[in-house]
Protein backbone atom coordinates (compact mmCIF):
# COMPACT_ATOMS: atom_id res chain seq x y z
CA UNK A 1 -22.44 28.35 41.31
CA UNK A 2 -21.00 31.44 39.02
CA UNK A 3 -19.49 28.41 36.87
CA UNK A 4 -23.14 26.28 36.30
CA UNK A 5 -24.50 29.55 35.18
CA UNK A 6 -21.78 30.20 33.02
CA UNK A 7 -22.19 26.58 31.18
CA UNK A 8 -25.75 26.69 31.19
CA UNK A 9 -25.21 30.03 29.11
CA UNK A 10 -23.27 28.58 26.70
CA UNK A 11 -24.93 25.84 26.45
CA UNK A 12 -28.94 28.04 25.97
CA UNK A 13 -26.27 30.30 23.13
CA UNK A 14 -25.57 27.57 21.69
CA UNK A 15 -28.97 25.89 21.19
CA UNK A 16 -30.02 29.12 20.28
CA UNK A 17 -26.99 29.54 17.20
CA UNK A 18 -28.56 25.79 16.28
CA UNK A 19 -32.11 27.01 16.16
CA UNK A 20 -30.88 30.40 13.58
CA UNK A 21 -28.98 28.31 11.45
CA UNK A 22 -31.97 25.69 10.99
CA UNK A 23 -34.12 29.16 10.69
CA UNK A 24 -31.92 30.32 8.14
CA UNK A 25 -32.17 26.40 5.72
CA UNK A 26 -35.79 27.12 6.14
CA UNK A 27 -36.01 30.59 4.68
CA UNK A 28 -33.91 29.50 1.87
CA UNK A 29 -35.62 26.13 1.36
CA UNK A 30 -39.01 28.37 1.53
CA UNK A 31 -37.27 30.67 -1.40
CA UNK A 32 -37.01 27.29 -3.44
CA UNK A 33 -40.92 26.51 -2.74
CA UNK A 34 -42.19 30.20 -3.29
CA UNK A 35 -40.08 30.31 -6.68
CA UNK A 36 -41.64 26.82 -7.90
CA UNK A 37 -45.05 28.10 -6.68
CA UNK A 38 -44.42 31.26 -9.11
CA UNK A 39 -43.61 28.93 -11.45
CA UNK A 40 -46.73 26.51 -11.05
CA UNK A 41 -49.09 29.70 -10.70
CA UNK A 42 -47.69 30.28 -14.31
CA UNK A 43 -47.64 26.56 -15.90
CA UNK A 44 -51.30 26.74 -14.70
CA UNK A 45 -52.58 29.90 -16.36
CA UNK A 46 -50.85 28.41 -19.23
CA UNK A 47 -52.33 25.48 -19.27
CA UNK A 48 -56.02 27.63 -18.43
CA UNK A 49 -55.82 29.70 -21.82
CA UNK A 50 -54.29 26.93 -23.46
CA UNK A 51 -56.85 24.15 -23.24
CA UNK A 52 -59.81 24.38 -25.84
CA UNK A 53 -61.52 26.27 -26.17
CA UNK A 54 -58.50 28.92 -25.97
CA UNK A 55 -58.50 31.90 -24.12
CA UNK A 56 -61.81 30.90 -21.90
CA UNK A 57 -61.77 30.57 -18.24
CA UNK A 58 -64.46 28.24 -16.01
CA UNK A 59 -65.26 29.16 -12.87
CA UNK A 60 -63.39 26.11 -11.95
CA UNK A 61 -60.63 27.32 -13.92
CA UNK A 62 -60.30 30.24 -11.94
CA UNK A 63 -60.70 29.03 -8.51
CA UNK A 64 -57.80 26.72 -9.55
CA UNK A 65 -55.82 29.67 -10.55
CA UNK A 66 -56.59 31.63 -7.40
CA UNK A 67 -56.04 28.37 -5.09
CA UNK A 68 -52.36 28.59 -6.98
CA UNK A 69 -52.06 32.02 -6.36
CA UNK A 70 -52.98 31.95 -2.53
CA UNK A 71 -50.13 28.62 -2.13
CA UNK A 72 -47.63 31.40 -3.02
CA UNK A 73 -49.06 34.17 -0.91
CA UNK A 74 -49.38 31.82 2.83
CA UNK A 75 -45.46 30.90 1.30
CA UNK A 76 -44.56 34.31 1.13
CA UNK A 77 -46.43 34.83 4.73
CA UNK A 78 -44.84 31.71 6.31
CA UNK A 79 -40.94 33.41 4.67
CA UNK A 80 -42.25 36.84 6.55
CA UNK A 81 -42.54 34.91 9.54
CA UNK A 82 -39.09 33.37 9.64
CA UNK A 83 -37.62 36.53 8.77
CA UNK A 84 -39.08 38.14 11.52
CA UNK A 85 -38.55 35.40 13.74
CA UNK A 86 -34.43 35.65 13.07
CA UNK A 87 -34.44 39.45 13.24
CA UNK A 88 -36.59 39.40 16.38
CA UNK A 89 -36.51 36.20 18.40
CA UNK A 90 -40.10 36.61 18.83
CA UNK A 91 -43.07 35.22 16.96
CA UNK A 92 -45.39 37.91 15.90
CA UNK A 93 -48.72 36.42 16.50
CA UNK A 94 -50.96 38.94 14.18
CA UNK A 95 -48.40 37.88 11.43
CA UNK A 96 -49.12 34.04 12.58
CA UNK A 97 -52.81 34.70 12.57
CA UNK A 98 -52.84 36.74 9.18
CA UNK A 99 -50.92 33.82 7.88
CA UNK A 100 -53.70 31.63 9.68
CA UNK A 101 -56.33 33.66 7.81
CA UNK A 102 -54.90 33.22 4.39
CA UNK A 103 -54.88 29.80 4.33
CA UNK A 104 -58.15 29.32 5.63
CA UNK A 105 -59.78 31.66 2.77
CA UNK A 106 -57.69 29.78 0.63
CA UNK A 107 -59.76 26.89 1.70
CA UNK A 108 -62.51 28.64 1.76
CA UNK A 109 -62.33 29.60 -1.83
CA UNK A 110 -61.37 26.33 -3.29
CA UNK A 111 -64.07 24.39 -1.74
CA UNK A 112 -66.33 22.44 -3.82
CA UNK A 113 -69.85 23.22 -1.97
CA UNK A 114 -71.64 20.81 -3.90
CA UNK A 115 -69.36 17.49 -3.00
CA UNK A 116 -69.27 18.61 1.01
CA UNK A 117 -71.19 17.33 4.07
CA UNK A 118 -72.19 20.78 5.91
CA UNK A 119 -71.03 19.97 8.92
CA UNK A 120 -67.53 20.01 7.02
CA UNK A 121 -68.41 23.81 5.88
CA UNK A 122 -70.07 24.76 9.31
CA UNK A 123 -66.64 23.11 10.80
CA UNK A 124 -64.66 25.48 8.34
CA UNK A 125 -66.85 28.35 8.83
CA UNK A 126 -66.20 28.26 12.52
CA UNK A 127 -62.25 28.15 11.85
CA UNK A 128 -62.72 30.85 9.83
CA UNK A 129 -64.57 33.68 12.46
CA UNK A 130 -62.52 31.91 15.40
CA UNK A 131 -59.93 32.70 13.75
CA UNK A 132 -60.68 36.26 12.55
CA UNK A 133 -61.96 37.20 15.93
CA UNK A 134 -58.50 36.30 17.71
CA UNK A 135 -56.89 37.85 15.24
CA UNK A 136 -59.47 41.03 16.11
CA UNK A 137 -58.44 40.88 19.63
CA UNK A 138 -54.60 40.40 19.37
CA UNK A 139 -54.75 43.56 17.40
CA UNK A 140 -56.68 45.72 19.64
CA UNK A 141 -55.06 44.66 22.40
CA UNK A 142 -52.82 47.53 23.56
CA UNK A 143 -49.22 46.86 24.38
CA UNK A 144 -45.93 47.13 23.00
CA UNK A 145 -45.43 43.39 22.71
CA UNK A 146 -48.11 43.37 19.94
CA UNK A 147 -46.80 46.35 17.56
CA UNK A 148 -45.33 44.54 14.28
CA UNK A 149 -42.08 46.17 12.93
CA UNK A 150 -42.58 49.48 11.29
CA UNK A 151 -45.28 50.32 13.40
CA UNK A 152 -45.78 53.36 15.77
CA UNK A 153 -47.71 52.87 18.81
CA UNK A 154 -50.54 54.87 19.54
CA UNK A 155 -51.80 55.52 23.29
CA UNK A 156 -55.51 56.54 23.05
């Protein structure tokens, strides 16, 4: 019996080595995206000051710029959540729900109200507070399984 355990703990350690390494391509394959999305957030302010007339921004221009600018930020967010997952073993759900958050106000701010069916912002509007509220309830739930790193619990 000793000797089944004793395989079927190798065998979990060794699924588990295969899971870190594949962790470990994806943080440095998510390096390589958040370095081209640097790059595209600055090819696209270039091209924003660039076009005529120079040096003006549309609204449109700037929702393009901040859609840019939120790509990198849930990148960054996703690379936060694979570094905690390797250090930890755990996924942080509040990080997994900010994450969550960010992309949906990307959305958010990048729609085009005027070429949208409501029911596709009412849809995305109820993401949105479904979202935040979990997000509100995983936090003030008490418990040491919800503190992120860095964090001190506080017993009220």
């Amino acid at each position: 019996m000793k000797l089944v355990k004793k395989r079927e703990d190798r065998f979990l350690w060794g699924l588990k080595q295969i899971i870190h390494l594949c962790l470990k391509m994806l943080s440095a394959l998510m390096i390589i995206v958040i370095i081209f999305g640097v790059i595209d957030v600055a090819w696209t302010i270039y091209e924003r000051f660039t076009a005529e007339p120079r040096f003006i921004l549309t609204m449109g221009d700037i929702l393009i710029t901040f859609g840019a600018f939120m790509v990198v930020l849930i990148a960054i967010e996703i690379f936060q959540n694979i570094i905690l997952y390797l250090r930890d073993d755990v996924i942080h759900v509040k990080i997994v729900l900010a994450t969550a958050l960010m992309a949906i106000a990307r959305k958010v701010i990048i729609l085009d109200y005027d070429e949208l069916e409501p029911m596709y912002i009412f849809a995305t509007g109820l993401v949105l507070v479904a979202t935040g509220l979990t997000y509100f309830f995983v936090h003030k739930l008490p418990g040491e399984t919800q503190e992120e790193p860095g964090e001190e619990r506080v017993d009220q």
